[in-house]
Structure formats: structure tokens, C-alpha cells
PDB file of N, CA and C in Angstrom:
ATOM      1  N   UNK A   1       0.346  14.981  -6.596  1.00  0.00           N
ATOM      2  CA  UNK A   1      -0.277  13.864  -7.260  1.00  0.00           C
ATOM      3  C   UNK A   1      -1.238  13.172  -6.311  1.00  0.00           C
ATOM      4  N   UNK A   2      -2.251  12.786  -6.815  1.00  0.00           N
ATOM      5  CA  UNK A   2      -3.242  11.822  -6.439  1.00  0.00           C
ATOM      6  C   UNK A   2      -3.529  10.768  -6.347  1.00  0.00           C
ATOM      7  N   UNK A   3      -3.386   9.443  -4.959  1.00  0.00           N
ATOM      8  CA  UNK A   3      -3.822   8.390  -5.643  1.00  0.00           C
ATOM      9  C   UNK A   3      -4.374   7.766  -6.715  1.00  0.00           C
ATOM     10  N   UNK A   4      -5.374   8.244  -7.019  1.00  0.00           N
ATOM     11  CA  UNK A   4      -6.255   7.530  -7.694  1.00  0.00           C
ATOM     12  C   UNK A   4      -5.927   8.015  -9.029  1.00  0.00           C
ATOM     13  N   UNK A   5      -5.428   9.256  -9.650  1.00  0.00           N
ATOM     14  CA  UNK A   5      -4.434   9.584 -10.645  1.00  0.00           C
ATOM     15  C   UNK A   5      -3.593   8.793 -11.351  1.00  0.00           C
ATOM     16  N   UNK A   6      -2.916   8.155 -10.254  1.00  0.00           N
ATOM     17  CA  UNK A   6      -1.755   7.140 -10.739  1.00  0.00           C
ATOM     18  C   UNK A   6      -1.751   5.540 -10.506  1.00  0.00           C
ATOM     19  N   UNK A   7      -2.962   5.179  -9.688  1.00  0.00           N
ATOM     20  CA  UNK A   7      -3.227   4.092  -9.555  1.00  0.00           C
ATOM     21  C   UNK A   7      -3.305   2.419 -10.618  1.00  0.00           C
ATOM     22  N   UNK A   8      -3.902   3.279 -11.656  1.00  0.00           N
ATOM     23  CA  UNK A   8      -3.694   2.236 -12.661  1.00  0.00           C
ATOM     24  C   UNK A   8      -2.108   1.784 -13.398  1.00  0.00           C
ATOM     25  N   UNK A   9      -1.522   2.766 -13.507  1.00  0.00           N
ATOM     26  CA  UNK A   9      -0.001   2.862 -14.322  1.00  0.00           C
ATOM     27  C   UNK A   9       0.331   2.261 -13.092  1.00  0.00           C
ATOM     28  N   UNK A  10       0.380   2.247 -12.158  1.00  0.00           N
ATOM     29  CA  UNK A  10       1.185   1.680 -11.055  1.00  0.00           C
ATOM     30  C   UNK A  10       0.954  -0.029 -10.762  1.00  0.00           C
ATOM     31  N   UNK A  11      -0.055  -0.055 -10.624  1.00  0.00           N
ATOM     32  CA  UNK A  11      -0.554  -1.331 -10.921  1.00  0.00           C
ATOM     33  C   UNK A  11      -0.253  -2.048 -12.351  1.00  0.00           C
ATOM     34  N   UNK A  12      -0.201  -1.626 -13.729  1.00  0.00           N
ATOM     35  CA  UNK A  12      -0.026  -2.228 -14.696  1.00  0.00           C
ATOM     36  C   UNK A  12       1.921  -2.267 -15.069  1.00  0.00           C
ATOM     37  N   UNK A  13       2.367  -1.812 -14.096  1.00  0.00           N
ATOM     38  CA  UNK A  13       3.415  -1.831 -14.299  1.00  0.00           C
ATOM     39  C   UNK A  13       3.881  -3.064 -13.155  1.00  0.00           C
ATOM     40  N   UNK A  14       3.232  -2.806 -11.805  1.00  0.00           N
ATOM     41  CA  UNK A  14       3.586  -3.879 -10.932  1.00  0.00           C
ATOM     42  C   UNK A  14       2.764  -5.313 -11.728  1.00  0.00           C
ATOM     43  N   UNK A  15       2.379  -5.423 -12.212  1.00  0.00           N
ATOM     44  CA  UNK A  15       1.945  -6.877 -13.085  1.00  0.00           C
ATOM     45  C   UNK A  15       2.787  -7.270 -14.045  1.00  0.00           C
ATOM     46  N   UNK A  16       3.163  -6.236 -14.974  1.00  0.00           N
ATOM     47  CA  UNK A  16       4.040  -6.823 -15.829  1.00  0.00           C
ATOM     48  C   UNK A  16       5.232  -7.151 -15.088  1.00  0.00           C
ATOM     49  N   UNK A  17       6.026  -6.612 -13.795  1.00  0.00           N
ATOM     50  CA  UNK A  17       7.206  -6.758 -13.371  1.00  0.00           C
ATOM     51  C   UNK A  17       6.831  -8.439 -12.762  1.00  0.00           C
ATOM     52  N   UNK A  18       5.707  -8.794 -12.150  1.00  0.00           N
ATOM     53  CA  UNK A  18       5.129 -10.170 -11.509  1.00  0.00           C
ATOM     54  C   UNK A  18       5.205 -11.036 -12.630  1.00  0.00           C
ATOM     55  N   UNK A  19       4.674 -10.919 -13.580  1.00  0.00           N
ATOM     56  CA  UNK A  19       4.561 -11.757 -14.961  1.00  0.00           C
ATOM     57  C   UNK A  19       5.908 -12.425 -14.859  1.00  0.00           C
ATOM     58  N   UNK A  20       7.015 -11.305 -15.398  1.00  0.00           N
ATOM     59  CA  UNK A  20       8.400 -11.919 -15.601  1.00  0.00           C
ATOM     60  C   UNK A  20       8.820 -12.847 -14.162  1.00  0.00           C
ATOM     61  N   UNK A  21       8.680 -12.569 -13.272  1.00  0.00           N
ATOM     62  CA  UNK A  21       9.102 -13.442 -12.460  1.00  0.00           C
ATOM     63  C   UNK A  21       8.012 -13.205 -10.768  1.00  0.00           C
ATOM     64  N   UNK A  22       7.726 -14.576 -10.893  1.00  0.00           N
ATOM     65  CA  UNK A  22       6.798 -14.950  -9.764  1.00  0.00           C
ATOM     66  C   UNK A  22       7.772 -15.494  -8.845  1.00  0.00           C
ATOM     67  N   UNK A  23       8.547 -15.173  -8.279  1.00  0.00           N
ATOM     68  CA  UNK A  23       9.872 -15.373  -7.188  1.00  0.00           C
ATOM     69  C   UNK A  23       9.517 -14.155  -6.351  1.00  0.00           C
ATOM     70  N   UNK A  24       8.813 -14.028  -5.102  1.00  0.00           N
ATOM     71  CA  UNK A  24       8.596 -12.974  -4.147  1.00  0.00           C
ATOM     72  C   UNK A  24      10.102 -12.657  -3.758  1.00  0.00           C
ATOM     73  N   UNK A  25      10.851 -13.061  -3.787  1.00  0.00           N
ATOM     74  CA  UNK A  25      12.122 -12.164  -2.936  1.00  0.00           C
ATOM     75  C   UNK A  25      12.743 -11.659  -4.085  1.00  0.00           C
ATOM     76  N   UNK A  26      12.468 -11.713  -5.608  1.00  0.00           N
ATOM     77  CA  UNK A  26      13.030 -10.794  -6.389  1.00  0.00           C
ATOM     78  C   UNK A  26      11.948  -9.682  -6.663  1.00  0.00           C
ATOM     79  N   UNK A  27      10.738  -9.473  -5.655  1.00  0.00           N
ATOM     80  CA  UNK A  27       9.831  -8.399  -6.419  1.00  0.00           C
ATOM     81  C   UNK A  27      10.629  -7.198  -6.007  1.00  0.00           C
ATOM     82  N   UNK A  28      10.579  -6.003  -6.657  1.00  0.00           N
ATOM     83  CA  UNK A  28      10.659  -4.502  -5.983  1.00  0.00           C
ATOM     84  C   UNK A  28       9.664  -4.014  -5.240  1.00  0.00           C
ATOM     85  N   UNK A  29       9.597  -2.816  -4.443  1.00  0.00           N
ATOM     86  CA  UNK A  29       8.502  -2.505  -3.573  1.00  0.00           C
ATOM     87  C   UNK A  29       7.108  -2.052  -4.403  1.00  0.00           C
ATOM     88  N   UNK A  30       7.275  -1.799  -5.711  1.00  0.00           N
ATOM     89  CA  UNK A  30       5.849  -1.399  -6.534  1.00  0.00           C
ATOM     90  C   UNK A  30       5.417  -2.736  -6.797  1.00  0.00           C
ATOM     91  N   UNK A  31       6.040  -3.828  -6.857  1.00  0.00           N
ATOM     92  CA  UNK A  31       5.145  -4.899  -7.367  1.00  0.00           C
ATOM     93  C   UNK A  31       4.751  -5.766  -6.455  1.00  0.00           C
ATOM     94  N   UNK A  32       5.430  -5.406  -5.368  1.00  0.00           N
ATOM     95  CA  UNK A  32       5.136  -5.647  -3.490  1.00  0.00           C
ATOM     96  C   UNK A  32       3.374  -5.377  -3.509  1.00  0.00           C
ATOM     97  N   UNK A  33       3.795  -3.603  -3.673  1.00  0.00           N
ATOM     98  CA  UNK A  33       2.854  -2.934  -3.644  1.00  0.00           C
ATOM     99  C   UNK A  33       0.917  -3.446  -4.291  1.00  0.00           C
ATOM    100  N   UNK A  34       1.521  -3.693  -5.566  1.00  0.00           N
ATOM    101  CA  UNK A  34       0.537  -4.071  -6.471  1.00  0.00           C
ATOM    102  C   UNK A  34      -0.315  -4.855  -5.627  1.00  0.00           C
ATOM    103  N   UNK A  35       0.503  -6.187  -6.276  1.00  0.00           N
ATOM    104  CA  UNK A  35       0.400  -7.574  -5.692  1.00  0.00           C
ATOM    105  C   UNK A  35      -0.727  -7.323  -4.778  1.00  0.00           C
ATOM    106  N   UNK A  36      -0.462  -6.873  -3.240  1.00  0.00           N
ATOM    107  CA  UNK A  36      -0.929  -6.881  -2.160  1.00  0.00           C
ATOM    108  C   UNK A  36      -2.223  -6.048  -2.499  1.00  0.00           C
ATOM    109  N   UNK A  37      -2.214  -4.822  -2.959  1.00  0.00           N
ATOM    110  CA  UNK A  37      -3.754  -3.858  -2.993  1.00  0.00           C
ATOM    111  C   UNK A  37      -4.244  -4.574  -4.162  1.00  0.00           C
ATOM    112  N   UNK A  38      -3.791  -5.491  -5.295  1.00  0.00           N
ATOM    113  CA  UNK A  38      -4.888  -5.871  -5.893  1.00  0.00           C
ATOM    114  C   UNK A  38      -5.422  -6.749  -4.923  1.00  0.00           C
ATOM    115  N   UNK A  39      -4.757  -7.736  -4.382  1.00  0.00           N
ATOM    116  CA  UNK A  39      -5.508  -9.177  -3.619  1.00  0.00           C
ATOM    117  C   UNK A  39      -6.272  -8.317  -2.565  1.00  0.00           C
ATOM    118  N   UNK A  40      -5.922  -7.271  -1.666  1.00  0.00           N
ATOM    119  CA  UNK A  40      -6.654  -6.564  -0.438  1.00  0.00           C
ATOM    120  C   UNK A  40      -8.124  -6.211  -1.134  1.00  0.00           C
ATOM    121  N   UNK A  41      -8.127  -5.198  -2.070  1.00  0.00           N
ATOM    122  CA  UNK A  41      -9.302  -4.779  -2.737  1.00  0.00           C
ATOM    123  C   UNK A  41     -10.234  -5.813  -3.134  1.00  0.00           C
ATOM    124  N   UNK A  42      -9.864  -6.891  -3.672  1.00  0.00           N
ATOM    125  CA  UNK A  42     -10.771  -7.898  -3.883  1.00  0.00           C
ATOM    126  C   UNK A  42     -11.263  -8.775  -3.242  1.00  0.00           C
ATOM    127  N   UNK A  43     -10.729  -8.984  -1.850  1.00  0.00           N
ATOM    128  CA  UNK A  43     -10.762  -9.893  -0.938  1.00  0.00           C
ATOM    129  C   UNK A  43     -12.570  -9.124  -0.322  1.00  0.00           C
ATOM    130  N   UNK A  44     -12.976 -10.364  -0.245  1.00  0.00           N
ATOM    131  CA  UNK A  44     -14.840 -10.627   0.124  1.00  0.00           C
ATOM    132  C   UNK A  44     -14.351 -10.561   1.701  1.00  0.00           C
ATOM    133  N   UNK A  45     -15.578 -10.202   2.055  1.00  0.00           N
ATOM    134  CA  UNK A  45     -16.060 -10.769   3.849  1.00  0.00           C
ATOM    135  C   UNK A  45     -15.310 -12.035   4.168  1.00  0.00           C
ATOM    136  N   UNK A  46     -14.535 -12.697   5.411  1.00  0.00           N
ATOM    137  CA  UNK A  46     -13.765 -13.583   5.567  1.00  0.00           C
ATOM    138  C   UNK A  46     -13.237 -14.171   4.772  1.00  0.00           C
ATOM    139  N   UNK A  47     -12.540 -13.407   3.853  1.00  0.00           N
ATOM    140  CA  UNK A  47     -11.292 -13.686   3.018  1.00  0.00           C
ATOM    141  C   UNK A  47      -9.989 -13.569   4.146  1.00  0.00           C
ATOM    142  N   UNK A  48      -9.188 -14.193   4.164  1.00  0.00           N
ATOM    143  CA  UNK A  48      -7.923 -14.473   4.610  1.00  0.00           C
ATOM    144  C   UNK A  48      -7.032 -12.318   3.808  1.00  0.00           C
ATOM    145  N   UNK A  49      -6.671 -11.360   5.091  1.00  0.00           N
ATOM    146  CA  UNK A  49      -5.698 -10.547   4.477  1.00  0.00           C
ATOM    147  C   UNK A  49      -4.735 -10.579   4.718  1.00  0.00           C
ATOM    148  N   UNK A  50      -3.975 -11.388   5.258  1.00  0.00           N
ATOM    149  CA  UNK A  50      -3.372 -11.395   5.685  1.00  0.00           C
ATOM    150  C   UNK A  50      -1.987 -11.366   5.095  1.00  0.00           C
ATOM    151  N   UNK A  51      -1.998 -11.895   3.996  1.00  0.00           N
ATOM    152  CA  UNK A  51      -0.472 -11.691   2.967  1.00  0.00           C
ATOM    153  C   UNK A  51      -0.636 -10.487   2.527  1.00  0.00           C
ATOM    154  N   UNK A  52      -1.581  -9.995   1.921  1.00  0.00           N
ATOM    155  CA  UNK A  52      -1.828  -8.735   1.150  1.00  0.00           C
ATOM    156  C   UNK A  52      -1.428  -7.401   1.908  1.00  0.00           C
ATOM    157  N   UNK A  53      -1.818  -7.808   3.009  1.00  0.00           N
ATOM    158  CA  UNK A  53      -1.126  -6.797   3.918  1.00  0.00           C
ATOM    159  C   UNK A  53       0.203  -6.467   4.101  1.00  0.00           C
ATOM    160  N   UNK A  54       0.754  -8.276   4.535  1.00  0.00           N
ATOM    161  CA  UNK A  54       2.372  -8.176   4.538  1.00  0.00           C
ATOM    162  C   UNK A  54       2.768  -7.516   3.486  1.00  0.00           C
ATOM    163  N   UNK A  55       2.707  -7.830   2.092  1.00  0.00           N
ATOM    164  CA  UNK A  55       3.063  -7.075   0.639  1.00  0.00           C
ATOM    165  C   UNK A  55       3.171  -5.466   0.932  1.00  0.00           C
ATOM    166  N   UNK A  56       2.377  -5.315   1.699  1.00  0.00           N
ATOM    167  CA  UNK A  56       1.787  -3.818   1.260  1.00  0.00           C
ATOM    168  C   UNK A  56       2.784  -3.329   2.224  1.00  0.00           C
ATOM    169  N   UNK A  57       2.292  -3.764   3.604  1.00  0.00           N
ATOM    170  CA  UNK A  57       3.846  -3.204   4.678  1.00  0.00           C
ATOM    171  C   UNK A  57       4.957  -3.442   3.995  1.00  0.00           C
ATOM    172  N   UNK A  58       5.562  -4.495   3.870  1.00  0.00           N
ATOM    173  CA  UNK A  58       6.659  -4.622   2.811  1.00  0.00           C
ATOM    174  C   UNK A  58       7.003  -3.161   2.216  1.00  0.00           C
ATOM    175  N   UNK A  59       6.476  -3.407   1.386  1.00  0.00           N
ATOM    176  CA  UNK A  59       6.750  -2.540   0.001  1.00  0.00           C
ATOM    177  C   UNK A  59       6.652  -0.868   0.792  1.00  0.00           C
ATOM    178  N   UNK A  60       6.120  -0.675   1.755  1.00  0.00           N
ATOM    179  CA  UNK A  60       5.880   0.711   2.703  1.00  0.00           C
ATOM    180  C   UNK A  60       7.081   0.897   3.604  1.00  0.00           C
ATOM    181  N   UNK A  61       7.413  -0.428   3.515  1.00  0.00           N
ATOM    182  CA  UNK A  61       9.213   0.020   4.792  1.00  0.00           C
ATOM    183  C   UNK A  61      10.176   0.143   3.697  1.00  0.00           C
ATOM    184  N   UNK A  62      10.045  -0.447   2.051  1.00  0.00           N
ATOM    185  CA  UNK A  62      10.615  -0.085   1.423  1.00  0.00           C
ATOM    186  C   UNK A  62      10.649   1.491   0.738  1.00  0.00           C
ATOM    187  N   UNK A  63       9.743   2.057   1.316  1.00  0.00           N
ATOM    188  CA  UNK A  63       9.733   3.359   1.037  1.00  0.00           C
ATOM    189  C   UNK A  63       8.721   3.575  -0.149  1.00  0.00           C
ATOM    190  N   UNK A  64       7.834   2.493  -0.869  1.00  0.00           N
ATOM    191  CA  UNK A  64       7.175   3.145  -2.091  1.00  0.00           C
ATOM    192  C   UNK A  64       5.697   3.690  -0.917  1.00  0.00           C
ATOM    193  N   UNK A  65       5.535   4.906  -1.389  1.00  0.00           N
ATOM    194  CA  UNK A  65       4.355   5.450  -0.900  1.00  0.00           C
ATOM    195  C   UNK A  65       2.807   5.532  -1.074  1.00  0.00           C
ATOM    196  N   UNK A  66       2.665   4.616  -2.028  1.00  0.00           N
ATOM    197  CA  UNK A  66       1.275   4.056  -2.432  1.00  0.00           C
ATOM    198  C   UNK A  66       0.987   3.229  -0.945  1.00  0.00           C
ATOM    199  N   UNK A  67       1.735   2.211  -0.924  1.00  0.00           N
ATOM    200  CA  UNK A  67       2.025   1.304   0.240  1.00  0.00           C
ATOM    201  C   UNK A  67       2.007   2.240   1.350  1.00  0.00           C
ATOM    202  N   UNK A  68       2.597   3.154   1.498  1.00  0.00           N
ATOM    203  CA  UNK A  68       2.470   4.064   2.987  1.00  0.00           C
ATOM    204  C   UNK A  68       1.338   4.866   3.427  1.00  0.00           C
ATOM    205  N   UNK A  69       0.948   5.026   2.517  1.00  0.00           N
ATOM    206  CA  UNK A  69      -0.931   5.371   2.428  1.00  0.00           C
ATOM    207  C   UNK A  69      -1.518   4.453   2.466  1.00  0.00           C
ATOM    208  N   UNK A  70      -1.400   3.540   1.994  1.00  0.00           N
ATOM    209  CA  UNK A  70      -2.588   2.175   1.921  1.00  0.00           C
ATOM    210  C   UNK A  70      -2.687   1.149   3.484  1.00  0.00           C
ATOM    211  N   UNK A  71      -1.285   1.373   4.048  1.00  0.00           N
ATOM    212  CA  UNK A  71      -1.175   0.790   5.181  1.00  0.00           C
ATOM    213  C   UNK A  71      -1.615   1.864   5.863  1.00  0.00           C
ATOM    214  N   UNK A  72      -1.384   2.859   5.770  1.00  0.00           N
ATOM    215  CA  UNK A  72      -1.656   4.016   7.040  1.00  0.00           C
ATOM    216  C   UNK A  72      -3.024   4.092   7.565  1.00  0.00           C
ATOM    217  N   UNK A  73      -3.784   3.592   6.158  1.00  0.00           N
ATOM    218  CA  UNK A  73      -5.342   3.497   6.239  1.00  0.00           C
ATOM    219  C   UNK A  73      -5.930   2.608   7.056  1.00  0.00           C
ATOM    220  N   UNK A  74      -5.200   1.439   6.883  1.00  0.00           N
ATOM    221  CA  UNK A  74      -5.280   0.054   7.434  1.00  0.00           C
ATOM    222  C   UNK A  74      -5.139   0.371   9.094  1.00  0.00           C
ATOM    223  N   UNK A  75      -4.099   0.908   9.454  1.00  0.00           N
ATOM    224  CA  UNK A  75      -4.062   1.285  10.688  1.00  0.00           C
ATOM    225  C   UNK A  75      -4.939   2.216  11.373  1.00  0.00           C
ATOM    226  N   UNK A  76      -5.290   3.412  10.523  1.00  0.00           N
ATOM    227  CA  UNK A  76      -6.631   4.094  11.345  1.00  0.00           C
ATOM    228  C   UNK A  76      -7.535   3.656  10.878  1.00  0.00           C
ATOM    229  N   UNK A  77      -7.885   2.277  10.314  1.00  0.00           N
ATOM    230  CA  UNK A  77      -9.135   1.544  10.576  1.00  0.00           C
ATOM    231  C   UNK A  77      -9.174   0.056  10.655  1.00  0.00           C
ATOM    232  N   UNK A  78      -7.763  -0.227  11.345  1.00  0.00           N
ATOM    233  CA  UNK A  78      -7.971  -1.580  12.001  1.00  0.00           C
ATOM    234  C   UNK A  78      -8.244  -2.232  11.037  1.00  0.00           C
ATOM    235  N   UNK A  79      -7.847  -2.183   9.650  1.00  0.00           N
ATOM    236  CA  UNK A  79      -8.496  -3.279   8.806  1.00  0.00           C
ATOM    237  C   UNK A  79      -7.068  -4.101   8.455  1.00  0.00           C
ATOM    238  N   UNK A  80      -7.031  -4.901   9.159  1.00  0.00           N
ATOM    239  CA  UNK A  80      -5.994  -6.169   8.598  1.00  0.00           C
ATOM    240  C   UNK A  80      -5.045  -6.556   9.765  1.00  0.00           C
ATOM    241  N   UNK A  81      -5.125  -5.207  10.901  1.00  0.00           N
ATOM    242  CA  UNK A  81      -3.833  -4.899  11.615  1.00  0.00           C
ATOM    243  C   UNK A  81      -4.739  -4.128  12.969  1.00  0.00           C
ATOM    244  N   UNK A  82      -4.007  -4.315  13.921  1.00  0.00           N
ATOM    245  CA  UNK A  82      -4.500  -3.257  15.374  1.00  0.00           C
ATOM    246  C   UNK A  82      -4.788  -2.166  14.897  1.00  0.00           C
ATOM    247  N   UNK A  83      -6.105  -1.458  15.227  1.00  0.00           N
ATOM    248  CA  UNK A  83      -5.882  -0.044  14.937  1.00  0.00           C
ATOM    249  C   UNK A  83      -5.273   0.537  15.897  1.00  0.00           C
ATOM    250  N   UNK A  84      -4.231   1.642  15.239  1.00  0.00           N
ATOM    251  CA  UNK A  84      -3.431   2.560  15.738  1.00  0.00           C
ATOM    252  C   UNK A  84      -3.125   3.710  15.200  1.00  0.00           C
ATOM    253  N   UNK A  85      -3.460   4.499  15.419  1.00  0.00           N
ATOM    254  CA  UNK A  85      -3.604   6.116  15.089  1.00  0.00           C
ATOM    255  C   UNK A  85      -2.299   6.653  15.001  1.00  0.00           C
ATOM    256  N   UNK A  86      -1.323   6.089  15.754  1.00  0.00           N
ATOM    257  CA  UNK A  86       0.016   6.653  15.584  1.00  0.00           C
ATOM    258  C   UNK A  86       0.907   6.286  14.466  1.00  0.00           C
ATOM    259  N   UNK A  87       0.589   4.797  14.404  1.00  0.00           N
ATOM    260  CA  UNK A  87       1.093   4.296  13.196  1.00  0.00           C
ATOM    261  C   UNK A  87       0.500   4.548  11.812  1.00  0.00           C
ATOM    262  N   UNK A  88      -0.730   4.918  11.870  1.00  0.00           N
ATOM    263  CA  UNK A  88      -1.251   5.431  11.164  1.00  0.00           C
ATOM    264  C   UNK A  88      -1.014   7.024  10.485  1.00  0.00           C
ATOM    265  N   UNK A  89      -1.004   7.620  11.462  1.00  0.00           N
ATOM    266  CA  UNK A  89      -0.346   8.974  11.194  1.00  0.00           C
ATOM    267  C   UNK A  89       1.288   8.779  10.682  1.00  0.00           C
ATOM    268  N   UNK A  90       2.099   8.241  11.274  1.00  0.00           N
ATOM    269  CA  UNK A  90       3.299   7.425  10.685  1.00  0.00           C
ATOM    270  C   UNK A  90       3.888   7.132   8.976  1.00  0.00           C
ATOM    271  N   UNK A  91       2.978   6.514   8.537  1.00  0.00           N
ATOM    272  CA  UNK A  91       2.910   6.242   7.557  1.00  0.00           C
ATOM    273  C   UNK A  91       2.521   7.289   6.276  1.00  0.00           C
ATOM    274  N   UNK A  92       0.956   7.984   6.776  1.00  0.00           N
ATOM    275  CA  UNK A  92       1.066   9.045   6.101  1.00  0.00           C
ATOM    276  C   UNK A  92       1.344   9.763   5.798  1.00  0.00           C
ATOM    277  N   UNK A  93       2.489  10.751   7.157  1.00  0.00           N
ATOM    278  CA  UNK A  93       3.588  11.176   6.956  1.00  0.00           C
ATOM    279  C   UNK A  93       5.018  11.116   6.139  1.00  0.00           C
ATOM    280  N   UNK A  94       5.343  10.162   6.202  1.00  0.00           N
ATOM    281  CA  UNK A  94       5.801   9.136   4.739  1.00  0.00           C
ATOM    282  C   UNK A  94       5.828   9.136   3.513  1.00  0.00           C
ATOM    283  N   UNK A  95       4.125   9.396   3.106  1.00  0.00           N
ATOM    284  CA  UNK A  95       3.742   9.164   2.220  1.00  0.00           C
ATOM    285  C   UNK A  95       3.517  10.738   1.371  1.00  0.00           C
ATOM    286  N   UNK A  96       3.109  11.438   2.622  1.00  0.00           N
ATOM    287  CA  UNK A  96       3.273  13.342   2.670  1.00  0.00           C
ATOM    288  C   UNK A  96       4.599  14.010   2.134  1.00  0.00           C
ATOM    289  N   UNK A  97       5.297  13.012   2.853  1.00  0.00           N
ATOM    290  CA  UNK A  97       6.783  13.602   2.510  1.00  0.00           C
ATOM    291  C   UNK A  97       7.176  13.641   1.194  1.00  0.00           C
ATOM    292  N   UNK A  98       6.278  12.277   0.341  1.00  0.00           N
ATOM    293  CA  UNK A  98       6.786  12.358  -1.010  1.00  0.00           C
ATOM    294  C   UNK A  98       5.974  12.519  -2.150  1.00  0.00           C
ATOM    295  N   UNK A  99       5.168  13.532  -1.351  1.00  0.00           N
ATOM    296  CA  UNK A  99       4.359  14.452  -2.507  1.00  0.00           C
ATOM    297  C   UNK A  99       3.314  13.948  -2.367  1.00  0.00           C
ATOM    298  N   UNK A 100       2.715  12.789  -1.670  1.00  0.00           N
ATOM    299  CA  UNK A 100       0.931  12.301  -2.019  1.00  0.00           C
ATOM    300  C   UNK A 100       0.091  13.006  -1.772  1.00  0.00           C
ATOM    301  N   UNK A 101      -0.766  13.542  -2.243  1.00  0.00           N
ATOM    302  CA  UNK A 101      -2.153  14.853  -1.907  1.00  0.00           C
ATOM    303  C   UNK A 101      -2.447  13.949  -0.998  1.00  0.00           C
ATOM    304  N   UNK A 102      -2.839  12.935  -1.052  1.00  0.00           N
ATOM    305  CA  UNK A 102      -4.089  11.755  -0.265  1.00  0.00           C
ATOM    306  C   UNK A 102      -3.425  11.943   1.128  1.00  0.00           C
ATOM    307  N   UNK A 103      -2.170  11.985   1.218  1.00  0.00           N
ATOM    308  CA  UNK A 103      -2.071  11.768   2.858  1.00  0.00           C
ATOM    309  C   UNK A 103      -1.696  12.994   3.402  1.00  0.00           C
ATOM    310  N   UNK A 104      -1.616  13.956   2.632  1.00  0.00           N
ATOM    311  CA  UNK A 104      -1.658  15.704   3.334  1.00  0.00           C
ATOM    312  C   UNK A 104      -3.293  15.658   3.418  1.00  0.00           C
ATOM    313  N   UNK A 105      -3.935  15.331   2.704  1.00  0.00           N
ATOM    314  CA  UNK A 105      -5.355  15.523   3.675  1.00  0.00           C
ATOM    315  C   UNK A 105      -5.538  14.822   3.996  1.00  0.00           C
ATOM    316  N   UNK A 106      -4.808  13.241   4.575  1.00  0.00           N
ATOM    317  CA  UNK A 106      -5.626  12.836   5.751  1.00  0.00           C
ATOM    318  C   UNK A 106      -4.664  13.008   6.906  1.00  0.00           C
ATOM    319  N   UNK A 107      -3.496  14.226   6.821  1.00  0.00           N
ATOM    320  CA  UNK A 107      -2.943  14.697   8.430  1.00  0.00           C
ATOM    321  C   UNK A 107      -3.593  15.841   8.335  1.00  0.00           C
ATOM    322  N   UNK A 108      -4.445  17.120   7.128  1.00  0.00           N
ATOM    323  CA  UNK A 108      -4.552  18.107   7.317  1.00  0.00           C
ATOM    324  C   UNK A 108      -3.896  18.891   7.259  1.00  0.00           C
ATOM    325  N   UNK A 109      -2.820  18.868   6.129  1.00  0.00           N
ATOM    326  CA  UNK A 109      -1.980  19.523   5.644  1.00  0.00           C
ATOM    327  C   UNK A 109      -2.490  20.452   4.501  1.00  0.00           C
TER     328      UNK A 109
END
């Protein structure tokens, strides 16, 4: 499967789960997930990423793998976070493990 394949269902599902309850310590890791890559994606030139990120790590130590790709990215390009190539590779691995096309080609699998 493909990011961008499943991107929308994933997202319209992490909204409706936000709808019912706007209490962050009852979200699950997809609406972690959401949450954070909708606000990241939309965020302008000196926009504050700094939550959107947390969400996204969040929801990536929780194991959903949208989040483990999306951070992994973040890390081999320093966008939100130190770049780090290891952690970066880290994550995509992660995300490899549970079937994502997107992060077998970005280890070259």
C-alpha cells in the first residue's frame, strides 16, 4: 500500500474520531496521526510546528505507520526536528515493516 492511496480514509476517519471527543489523552494513534499532518501540511512559513509534530511522533511510538513515515521524513529533512539520518532511517524501517511502499523506497528496498 501507498501513502497517498490511503491518505484520505485515514484522515476522514481520524476527524470523525476528534469530532466525538476533543480530549487529547483519549485520542488513538490515527487521530494523533491526523490531527498533527493535517495542522503540519497547512502550516505557512513561520507557523509554529511544533505540536503537529509532537502528534505525529506520538502516534509513531504508538506504532501507527503513517506517523512513522511522516516523522522519518521530518528527520531526513530537519523539518520540525534535528536532522538525523539515523532516526530517520529508524522510523522508516517501522513503517517498512508494516507494509508501506513509501518507506521501502525511501531505504531502497
Amino acid at each position: 500500500m501507498k501513502f497517498s492511496d490511503i491518505i484520505m480514509d485515514t484522515i476522514s476517519r481520524g476527524m470523525e474520531k476528534y469530532k466525538s471527543s476533543s480530549e487529547a489523552n483519549t485520542w488513538d494513534a490515527e487521530t494523533k496521526f491526523v490531527l498533527g499532518y493535517v495542522d503540519l501540511s497547512g502550516a505557512k512559513p513561520g507557523d509554529s510546528i511544533e505540536f503537529p509534530i509532537h502528534l505525529i511522533k506520538l502516534s509513531a511510538e504508538e506504532g501507527f505507520m503513517h506517523a512513522q513515515y511522516i516523522i522519518g521524513n521530518c528527520y531526513h529533512d530537519g523539518y520540525g526536528v534535528n536532522r538525523d539520518t539515523n532516526k530517520a532511517v529508524y522510523w522508516w524501517q517501522k513503517a517498512a515493516s508494516q507494509g508501506l511502499v513509501d518507506a521501502k523506497e525511501k531505504l531502497g528496498v
